[in-house]
Protein backbone atom coordinates (compact mmCIF):
# COMPACT_ATOMS: atom_id res chain seq x y z
CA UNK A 1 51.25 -125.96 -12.08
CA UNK A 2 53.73 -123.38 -11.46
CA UNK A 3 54.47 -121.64 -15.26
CA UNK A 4 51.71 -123.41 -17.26
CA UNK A 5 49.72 -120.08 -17.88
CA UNK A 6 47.71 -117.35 -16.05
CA UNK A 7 45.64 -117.65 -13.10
CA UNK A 8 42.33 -117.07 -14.15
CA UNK A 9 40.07 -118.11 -11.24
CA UNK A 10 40.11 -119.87 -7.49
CA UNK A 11 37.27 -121.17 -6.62
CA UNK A 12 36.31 -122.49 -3.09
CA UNK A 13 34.49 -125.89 -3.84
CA UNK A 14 33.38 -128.74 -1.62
CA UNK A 15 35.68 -131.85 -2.53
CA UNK A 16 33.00 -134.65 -2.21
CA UNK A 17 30.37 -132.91 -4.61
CA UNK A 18 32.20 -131.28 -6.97
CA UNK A 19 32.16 -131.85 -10.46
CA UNK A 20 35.02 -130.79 -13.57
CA UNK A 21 33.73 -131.02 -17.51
CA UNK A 22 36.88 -131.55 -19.25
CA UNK A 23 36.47 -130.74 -22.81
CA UNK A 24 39.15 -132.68 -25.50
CA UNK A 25 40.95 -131.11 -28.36
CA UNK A 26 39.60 -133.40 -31.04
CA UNK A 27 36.59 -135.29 -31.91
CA UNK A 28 38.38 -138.76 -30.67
CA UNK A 29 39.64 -137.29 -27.55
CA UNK A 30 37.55 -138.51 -24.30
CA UNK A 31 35.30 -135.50 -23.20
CA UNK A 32 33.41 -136.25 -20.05
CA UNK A 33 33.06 -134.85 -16.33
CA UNK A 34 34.83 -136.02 -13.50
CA UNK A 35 35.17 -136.21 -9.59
CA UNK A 36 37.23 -134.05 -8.18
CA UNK A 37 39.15 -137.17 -6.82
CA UNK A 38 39.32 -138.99 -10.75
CA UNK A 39 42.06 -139.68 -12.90
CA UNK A 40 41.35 -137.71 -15.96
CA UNK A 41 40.98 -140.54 -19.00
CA UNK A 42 43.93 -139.73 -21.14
CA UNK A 43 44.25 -141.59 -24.49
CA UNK A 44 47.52 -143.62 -26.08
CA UNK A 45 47.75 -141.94 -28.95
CA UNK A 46 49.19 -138.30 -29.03
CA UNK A 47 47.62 -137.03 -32.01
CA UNK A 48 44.47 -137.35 -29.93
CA UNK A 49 45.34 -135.68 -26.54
CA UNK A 50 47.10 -132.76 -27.79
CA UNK A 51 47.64 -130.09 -30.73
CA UNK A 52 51.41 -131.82 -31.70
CA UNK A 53 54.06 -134.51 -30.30
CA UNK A 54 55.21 -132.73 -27.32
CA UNK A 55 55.93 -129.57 -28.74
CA UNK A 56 53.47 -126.26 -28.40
CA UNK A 57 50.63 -127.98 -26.37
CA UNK A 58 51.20 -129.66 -22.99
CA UNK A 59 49.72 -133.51 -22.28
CA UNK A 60 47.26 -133.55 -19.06
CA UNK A 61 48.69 -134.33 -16.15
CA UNK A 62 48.62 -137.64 -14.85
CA UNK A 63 47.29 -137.16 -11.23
CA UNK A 64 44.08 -137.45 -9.78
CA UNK A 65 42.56 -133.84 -8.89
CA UNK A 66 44.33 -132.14 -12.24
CA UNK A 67 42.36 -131.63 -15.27
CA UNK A 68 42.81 -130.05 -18.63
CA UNK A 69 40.47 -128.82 -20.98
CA UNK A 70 41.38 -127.75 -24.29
CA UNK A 71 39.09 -124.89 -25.41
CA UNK A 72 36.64 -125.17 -22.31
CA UNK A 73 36.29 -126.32 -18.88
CA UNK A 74 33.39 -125.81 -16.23
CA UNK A 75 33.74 -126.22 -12.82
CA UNK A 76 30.56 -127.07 -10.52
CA UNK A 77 32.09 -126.24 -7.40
CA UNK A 78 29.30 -128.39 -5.22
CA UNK A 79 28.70 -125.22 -3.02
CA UNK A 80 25.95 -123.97 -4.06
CA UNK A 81 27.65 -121.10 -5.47
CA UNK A 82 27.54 -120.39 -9.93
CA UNK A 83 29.34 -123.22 -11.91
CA UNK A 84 31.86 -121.45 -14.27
CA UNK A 85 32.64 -122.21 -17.42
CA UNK A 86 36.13 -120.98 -18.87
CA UNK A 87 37.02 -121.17 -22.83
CA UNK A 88 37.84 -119.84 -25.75
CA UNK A 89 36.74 -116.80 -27.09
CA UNK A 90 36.42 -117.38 -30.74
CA UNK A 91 37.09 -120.18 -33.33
CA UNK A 92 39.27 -117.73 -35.16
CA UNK A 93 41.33 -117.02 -32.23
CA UNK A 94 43.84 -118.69 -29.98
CA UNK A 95 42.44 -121.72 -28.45
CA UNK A 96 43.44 -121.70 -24.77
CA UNK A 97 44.73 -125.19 -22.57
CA UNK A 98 42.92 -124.61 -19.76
CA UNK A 99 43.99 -126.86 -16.81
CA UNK A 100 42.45 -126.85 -12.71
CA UNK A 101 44.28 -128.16 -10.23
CA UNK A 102 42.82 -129.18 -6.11
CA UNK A 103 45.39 -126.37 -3.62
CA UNK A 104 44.34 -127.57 -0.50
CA UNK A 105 41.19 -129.57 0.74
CA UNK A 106 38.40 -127.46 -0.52
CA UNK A 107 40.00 -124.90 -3.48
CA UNK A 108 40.90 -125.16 -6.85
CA UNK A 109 42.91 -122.93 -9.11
CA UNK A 110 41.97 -122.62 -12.63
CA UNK A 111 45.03 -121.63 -15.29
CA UNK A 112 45.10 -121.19 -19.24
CA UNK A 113 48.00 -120.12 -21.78
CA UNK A 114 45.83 -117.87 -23.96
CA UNK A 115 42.74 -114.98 -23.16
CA UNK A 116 39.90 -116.99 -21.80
CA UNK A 117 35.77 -116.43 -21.53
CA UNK A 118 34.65 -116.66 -18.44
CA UNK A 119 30.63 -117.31 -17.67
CA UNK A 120 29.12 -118.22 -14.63
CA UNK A 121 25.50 -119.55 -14.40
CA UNK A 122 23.28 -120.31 -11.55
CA UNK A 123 24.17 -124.23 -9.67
CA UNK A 124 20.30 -125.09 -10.20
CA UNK A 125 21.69 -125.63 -14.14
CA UNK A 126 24.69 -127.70 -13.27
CA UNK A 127 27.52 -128.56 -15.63
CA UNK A 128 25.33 -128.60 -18.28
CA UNK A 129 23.92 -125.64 -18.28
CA UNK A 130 26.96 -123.60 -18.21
CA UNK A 131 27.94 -125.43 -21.32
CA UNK A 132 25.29 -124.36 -23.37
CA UNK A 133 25.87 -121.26 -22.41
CA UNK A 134 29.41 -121.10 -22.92
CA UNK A 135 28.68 -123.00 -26.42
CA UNK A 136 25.86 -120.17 -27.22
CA UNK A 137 29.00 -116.99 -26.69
CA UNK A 138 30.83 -118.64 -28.76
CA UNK A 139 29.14 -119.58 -31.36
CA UNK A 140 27.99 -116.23 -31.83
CA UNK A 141 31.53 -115.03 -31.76
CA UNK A 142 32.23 -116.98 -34.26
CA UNK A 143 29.79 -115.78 -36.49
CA UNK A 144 27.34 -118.91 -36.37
CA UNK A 145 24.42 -117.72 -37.73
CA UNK A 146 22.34 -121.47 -38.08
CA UNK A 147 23.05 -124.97 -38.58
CA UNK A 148 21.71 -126.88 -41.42
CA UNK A 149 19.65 -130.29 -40.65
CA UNK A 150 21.73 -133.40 -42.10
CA UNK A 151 20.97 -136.10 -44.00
CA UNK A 152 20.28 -139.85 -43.43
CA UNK A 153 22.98 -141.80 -44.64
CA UNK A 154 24.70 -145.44 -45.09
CA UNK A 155 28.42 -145.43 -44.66
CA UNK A 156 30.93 -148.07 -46.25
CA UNK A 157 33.07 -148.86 -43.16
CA UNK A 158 31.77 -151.18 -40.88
CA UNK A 159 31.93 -154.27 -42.05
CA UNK A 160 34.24 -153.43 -45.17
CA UNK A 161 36.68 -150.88 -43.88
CA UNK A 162 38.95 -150.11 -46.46
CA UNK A 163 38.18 -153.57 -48.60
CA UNK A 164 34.70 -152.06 -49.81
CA UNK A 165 34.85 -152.77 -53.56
CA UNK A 166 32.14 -150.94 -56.09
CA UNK A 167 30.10 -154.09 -56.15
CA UNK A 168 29.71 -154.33 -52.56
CA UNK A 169 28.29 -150.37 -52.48
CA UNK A 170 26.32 -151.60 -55.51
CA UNK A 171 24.91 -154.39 -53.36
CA UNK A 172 24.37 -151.91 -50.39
CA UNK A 173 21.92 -149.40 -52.61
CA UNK A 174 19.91 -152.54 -53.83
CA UNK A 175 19.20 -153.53 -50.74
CA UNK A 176 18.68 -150.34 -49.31
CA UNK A 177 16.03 -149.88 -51.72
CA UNK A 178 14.44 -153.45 -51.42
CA UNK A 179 14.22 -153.16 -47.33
CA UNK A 180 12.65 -149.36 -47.62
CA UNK A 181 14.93 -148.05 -45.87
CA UNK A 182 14.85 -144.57 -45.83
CA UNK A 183 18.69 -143.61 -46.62
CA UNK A 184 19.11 -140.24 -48.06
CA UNK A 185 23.29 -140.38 -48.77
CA UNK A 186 25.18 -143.27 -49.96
CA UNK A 187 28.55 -142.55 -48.46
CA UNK A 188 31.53 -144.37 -49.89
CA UNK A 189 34.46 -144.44 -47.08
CA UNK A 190 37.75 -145.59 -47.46
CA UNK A 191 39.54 -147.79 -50.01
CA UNK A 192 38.14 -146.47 -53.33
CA UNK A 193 41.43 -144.55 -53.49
CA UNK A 194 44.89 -145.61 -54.72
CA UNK A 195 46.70 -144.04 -51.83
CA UNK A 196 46.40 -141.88 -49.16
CA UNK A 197 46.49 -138.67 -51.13
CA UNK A 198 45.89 -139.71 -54.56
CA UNK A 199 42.46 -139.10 -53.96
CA UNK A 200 41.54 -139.15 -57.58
CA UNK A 201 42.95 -142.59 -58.73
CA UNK A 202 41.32 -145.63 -58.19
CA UNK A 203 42.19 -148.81 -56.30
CA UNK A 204 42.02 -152.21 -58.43
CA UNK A 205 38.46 -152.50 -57.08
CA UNK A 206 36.96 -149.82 -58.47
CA UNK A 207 36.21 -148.65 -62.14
CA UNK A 208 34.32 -145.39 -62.27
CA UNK A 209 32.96 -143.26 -59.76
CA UNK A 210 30.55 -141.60 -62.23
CA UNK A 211 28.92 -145.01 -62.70
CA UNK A 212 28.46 -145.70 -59.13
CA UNK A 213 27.13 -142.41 -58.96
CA UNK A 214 24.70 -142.53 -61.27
CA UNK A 215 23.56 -145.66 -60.02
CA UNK A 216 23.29 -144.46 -56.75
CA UNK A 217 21.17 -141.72 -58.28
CA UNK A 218 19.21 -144.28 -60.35
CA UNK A 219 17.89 -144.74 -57.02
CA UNK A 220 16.86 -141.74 -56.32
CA UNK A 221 19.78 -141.24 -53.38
CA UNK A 222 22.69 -138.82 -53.41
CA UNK A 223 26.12 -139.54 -53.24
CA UNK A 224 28.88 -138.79 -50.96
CA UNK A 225 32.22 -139.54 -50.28
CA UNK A 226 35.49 -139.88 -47.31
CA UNK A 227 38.36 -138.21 -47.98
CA UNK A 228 41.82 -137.65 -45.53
CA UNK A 229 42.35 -134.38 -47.37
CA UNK A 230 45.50 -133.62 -44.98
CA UNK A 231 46.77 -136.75 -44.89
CA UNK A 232 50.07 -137.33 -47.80
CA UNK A 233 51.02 -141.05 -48.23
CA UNK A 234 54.64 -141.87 -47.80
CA UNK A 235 53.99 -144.17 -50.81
CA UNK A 236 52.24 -141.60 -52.75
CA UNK A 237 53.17 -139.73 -55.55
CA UNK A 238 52.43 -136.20 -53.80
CA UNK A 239 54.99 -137.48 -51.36
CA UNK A 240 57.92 -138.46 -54.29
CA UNK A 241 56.73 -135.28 -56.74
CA UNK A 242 55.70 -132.39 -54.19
CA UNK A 243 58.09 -133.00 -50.92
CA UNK A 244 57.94 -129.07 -50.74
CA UNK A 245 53.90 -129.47 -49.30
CA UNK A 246 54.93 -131.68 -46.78
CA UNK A 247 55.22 -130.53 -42.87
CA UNK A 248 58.29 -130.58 -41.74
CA UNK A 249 60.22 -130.60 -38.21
CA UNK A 250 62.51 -128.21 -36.81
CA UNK A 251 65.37 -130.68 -38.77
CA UNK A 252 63.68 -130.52 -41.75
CA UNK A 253 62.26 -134.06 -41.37
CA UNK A 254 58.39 -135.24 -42.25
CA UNK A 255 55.84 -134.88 -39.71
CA UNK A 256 54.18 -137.67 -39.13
CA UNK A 257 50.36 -137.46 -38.58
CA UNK A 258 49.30 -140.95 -37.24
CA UNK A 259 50.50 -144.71 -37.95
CA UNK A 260 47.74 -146.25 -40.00
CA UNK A 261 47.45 -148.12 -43.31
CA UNK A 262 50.87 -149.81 -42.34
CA UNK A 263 52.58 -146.76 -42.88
CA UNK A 264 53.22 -143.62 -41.41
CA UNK A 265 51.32 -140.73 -43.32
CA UNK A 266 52.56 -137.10 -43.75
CA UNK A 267 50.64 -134.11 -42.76
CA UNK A 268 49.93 -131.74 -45.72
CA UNK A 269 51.29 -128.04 -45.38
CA UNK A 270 47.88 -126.52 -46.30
CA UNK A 271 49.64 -123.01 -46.26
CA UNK A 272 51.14 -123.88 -49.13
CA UNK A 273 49.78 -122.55 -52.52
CA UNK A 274 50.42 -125.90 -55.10
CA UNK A 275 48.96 -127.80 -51.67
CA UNK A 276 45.76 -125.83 -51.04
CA UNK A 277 45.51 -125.62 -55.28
CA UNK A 278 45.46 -129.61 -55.48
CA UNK A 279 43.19 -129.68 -52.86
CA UNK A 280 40.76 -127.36 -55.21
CA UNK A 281 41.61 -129.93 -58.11
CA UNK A 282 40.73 -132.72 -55.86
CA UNK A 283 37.31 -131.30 -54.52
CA UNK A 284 36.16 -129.90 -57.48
CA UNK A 285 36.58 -133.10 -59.39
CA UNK A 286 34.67 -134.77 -56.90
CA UNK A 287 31.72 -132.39 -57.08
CA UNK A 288 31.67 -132.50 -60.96
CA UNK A 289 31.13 -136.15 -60.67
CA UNK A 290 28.18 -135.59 -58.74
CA UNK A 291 29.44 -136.18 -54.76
CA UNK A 292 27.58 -133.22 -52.34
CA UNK A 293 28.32 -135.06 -49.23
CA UNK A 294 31.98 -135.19 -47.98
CA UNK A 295 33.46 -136.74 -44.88
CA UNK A 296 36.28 -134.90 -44.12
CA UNK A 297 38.61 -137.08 -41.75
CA UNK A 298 42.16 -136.76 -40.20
CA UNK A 299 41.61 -133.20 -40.43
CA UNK A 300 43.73 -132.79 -36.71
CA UNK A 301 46.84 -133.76 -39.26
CA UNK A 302 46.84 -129.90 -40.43
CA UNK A 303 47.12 -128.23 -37.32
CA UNK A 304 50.00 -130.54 -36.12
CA UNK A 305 53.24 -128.59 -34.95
CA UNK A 306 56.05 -128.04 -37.22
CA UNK A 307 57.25 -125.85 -39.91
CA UNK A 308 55.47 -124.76 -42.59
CA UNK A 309 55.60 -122.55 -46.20
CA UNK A 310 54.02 -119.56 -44.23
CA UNK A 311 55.72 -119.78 -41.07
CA UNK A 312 53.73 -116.63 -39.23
CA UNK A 313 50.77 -119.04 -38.98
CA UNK A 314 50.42 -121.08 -35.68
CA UNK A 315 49.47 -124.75 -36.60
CA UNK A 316 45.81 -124.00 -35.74
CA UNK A 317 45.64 -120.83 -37.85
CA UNK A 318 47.01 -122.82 -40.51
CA UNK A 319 44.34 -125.71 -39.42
CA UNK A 320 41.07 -123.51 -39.72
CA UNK A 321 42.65 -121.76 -43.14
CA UNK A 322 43.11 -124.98 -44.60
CA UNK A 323 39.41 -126.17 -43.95
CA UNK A 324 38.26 -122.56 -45.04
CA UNK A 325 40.07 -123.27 -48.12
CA UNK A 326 37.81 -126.52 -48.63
CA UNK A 327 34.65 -125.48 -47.94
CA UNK A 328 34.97 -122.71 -50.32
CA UNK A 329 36.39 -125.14 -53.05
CA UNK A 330 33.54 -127.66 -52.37
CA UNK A 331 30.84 -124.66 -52.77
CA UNK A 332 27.47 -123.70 -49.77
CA UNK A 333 25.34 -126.36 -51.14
CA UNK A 334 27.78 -129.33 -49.98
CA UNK A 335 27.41 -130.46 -47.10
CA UNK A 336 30.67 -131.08 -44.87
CA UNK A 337 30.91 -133.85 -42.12
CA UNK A 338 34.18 -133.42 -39.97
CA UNK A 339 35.61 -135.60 -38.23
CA UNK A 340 39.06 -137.01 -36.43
CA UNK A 341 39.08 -132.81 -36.17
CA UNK A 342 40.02 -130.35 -33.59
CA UNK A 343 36.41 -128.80 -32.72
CA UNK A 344 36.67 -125.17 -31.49
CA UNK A 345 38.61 -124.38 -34.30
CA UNK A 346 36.39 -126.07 -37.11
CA UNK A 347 33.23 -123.83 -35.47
CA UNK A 348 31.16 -122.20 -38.27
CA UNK A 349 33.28 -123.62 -41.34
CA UNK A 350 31.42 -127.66 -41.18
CA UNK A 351 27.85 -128.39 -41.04
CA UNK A 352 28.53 -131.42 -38.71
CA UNK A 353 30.95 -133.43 -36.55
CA UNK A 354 32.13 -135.98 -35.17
CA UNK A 355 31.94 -135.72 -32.12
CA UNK A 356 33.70 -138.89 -30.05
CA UNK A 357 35.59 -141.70 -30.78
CA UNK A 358 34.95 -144.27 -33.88
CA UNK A 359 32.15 -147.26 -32.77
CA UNK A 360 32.44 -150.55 -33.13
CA UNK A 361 30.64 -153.83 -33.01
CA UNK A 362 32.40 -154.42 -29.50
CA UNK A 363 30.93 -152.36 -26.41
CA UNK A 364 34.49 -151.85 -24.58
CA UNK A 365 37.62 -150.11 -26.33
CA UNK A 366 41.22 -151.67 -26.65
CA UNK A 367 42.78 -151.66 -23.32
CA UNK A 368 40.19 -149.02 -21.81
CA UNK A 369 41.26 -146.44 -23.90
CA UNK A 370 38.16 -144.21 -24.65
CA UNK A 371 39.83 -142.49 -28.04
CA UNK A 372 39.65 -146.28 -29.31
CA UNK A 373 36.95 -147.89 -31.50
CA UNK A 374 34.24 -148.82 -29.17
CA UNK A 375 30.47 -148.60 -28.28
CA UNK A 376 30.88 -147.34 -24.59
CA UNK A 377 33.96 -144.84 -25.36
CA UNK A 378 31.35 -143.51 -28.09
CA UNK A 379 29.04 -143.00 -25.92
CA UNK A 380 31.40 -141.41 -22.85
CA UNK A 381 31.93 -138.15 -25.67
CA UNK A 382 28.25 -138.40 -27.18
CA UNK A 383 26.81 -137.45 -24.01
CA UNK A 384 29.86 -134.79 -22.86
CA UNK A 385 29.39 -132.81 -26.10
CA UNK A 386 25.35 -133.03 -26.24
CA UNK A 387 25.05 -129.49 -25.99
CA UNK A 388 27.17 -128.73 -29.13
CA UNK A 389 24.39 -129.97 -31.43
CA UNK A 390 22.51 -127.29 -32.77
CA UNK A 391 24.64 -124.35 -31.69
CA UNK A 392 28.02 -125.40 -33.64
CA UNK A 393 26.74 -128.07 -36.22
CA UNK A 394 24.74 -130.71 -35.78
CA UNK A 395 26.33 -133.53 -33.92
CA UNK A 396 27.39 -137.07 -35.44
CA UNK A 397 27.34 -140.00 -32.71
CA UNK A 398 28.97 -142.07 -35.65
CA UNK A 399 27.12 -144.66 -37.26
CA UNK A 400 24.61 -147.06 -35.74
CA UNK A 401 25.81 -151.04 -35.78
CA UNK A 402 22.87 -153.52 -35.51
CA UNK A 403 24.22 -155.99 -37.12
CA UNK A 404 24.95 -159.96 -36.00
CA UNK A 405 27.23 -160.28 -32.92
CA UNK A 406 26.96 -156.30 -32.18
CA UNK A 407 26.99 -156.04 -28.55
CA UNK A 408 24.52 -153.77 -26.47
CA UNK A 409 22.23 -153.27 -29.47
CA UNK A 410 19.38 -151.42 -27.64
CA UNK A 411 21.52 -149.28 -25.70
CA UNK A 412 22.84 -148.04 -28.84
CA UNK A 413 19.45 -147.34 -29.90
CA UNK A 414 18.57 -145.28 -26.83
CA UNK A 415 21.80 -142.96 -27.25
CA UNK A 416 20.78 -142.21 -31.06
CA UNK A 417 17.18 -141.20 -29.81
CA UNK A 418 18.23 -139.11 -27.62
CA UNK A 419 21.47 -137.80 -29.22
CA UNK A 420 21.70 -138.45 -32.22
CA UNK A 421 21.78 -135.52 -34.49
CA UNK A 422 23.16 -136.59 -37.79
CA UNK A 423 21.48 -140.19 -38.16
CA UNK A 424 23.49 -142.93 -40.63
CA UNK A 425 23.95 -146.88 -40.93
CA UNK A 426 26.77 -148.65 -41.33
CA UNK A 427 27.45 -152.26 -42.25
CA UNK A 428 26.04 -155.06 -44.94
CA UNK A 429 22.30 -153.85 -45.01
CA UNK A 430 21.22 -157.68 -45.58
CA UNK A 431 22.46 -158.95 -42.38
CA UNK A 432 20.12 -156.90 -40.99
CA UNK A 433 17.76 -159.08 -38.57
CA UNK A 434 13.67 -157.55 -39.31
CA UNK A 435 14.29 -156.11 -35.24
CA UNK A 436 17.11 -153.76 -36.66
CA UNK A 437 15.67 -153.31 -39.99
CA UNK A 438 12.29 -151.65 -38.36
CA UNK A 439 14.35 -150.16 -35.97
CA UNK A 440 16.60 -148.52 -38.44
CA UNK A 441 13.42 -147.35 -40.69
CA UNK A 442 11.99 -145.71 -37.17
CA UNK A 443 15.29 -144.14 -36.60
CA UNK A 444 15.85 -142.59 -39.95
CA UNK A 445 12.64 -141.71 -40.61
CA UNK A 446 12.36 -139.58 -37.30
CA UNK A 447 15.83 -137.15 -37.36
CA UNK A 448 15.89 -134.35 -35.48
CA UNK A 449 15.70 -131.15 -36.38
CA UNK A 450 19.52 -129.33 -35.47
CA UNK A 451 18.08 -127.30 -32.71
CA UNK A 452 19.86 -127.19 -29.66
CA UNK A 453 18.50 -129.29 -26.44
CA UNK A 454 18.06 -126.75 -23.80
């Protein structure tokens, strides 16, 4: 660990009890605790383990008794003696890699690259305790003054992804309405758009947006909508017309946020004034045509390393100015959902997050890997960032699946009741089996307030 950052504790611990909370940089990265003799789970994909492709933030190391925590990690040390919890200090400030590493049979060393908080709280409180009070400093710091309770909603994805066509939401409301169920938001997700980035022209299967709308408010449900607002398509006309808003590397090439959509997107240069102006064109259009719920996704893509129009900006200033920038276009009375987003640095500017990987109808991820689409890596990250709900935003465990041929349908049900802070369906609502559909009404119909579980 020699030149990674600062020393900012040792701590004496005893190697078969204690336990290291490992906090990820985004909301798909694996956030768990660990024995002191575990691999830390380390995801595939490098947009999800670190801030950019090798450049400003390191990737964890790949040895049992090393951890890294990006913005927090709290060490129970077994002993008897306080757990500490080391972090950031603020959302608007530099968030800090924070790695620990065994020296020796019984003593750790705790480094970070940037100023750190350091709180220690009695052992009887454990792991978790510490992180709820590390999440309480900071969230103060930060200037979070409350968190506003969410609504219910049904989201496009599952089962559609990005074929949803108008008639299949249109199907979704009706039946919605005919099963009672008691859905708030009708969120349309991806595929309404032309291309990643042309946010405001539609794909072939749509018509009008302020017809579905209205519809949807027919009734008597809101509407809301998924937008990648960082994300440029390299087939896009932002990409051919406005190269200038584009990311770029230290040669002057793209930066490329993720491979998806069987292409390789861009990330947007939200520093840059026609960028962050078509981004208020974009928003504002949406919220004329009546949309006051918006899931924000991608959102990592702005913070990624390169160069941009204002170059004194770090990629995470430039990250949390970006999303400023939104939620002042979209207005207070929206409400924001992020997600795909790094966390710390989001703090006071959404009213909820995701907050672990995407779900799926399958229980295990691709290959193991908890950043993946899956039930169990869900739930791995829903249960390490518990105590977040309430003190940043209220936490979203992504949508419950109860469909046909969804695995572990009950245990799904157990982590929503317990966890489950923002509360939404996904999926065709009439392959719903009567089991699910009284267990959805149940579920929706009892949310939770956004107060943080002590």
């Amino acid at each position: 660990m020699a030149g990674f950052g600062e020393v900012v504790a040792e701590l004496d611990v005893d190697s078969g009890r204690c336990l290291i909370h490992a906090e990820g940089w985004q909301s798909w990265t694996p956030t768990t605790a660990y024995r002191i003799g575990d691999q830390q789970r380390l995801p595939v994909r490098p947009e999800v383990w670190t801030w950019g492709y090798g450049g400003s933030r390191p990737r964890p190391p790949r040895r049992s008794g090393a951890f890294q925590g990006d913005g927090l990690l709290v060490v129970d040390p077994g002993t008897g003696e306080e757990v500490v919890a080391v972090g950031a200090m603020a959302a608007d400030q530099a968030i800090p890699v924070i790695r620990c590493e065994r020296i020796g049979e019984g003593r750790l060393v705790v480094t970070a690259d940037a100023a750190v908080l350091i709180i220690g709280v009695d052992a009887s409180g454990g792991i978790e305790a510490a992180k709820r009070a590390f999440a309480d400093a900071f969230a103060g710091a930060s200037g979070v003054t409350g968190v506003r309770a969410a609504p219910t909603i049904w989201c496009s994805w599952y089962d559609y992804f990005s074929g949803i066509t108008e008639a299949d939401v249109d199907e979704n409301v009706r039946a919605i309405a005919d099963r009672e169920l008691p859905v708030e938001v009708i969120q349309l997700d991806d595929g309404y758009q032309r291309e990643l980035g042309e946010w405001l022209q539609l794909s072939s299967r749509f018509t009008s947006l302020a017809s579905m709308v209205e519809r949807i408010r027919e009734h008597g449900r809101r509407a809301g909508i998924w937008l990648a607002p960082f994300l440029v398509g390299v087939r896009s006309a932002i990409a051919a017309e406005h190269p200038d808003w584009i990311v770029r590397d230290d040669c002057g090439e793209p930066v490329f946020a993720i491979h998806n959509w069987g292409q390789d997107p861009y990330a947007l240069d939200v520093t840059h004034p026609g960028a962050r102006d078509y981004l208020t064109t974009v928003l504002r259009a949406f919220v004329d045509t009546g949309f006051d719920f918006f899931k924000l996704d991608f959102l990592y893509a702005a913070a990624l390393d390169g160069r941009r129009f204002d170059r004194s900006l770090t990629g995470t200033q430039a990250y949390r100015q970006g999303l400023a920038h939104m939620r002042s276009a979209v207005g207070n009375d929206a409400y924001l959902l992020g997600c795909g987003a790094p966390l710390l640095p989001s703090v006071g500017l959404v009213d909820a997050m995701r907050i672990s990987a995407d779900t799926s109808s399958r229980w295990a991820p691709a290959d193991g890997d908890m950043s993946f689409p899956g039930g169990d890596a869900a739930e791995l990250s829903v249960h390490g960032r518990a105590y977040q709900h309430g003190r940043y935003w209220v936490n979203d465990p992504d949508c419950l699946l109860l469909g046909p041929g969804v695995e572990h349908r009950e245990r799904r049900v157990s982590m929503v009741r317990e966890h489950g802070g923002l509360r939404g369906i996904s999926g065709r609502v009439a392959n719903l089996d009567e089991w699910a559909a009284t267990t959805v009404r149940e579920l929706l119909t009892t949310t939770p307030p956004p107060t943080p579980s002590r």
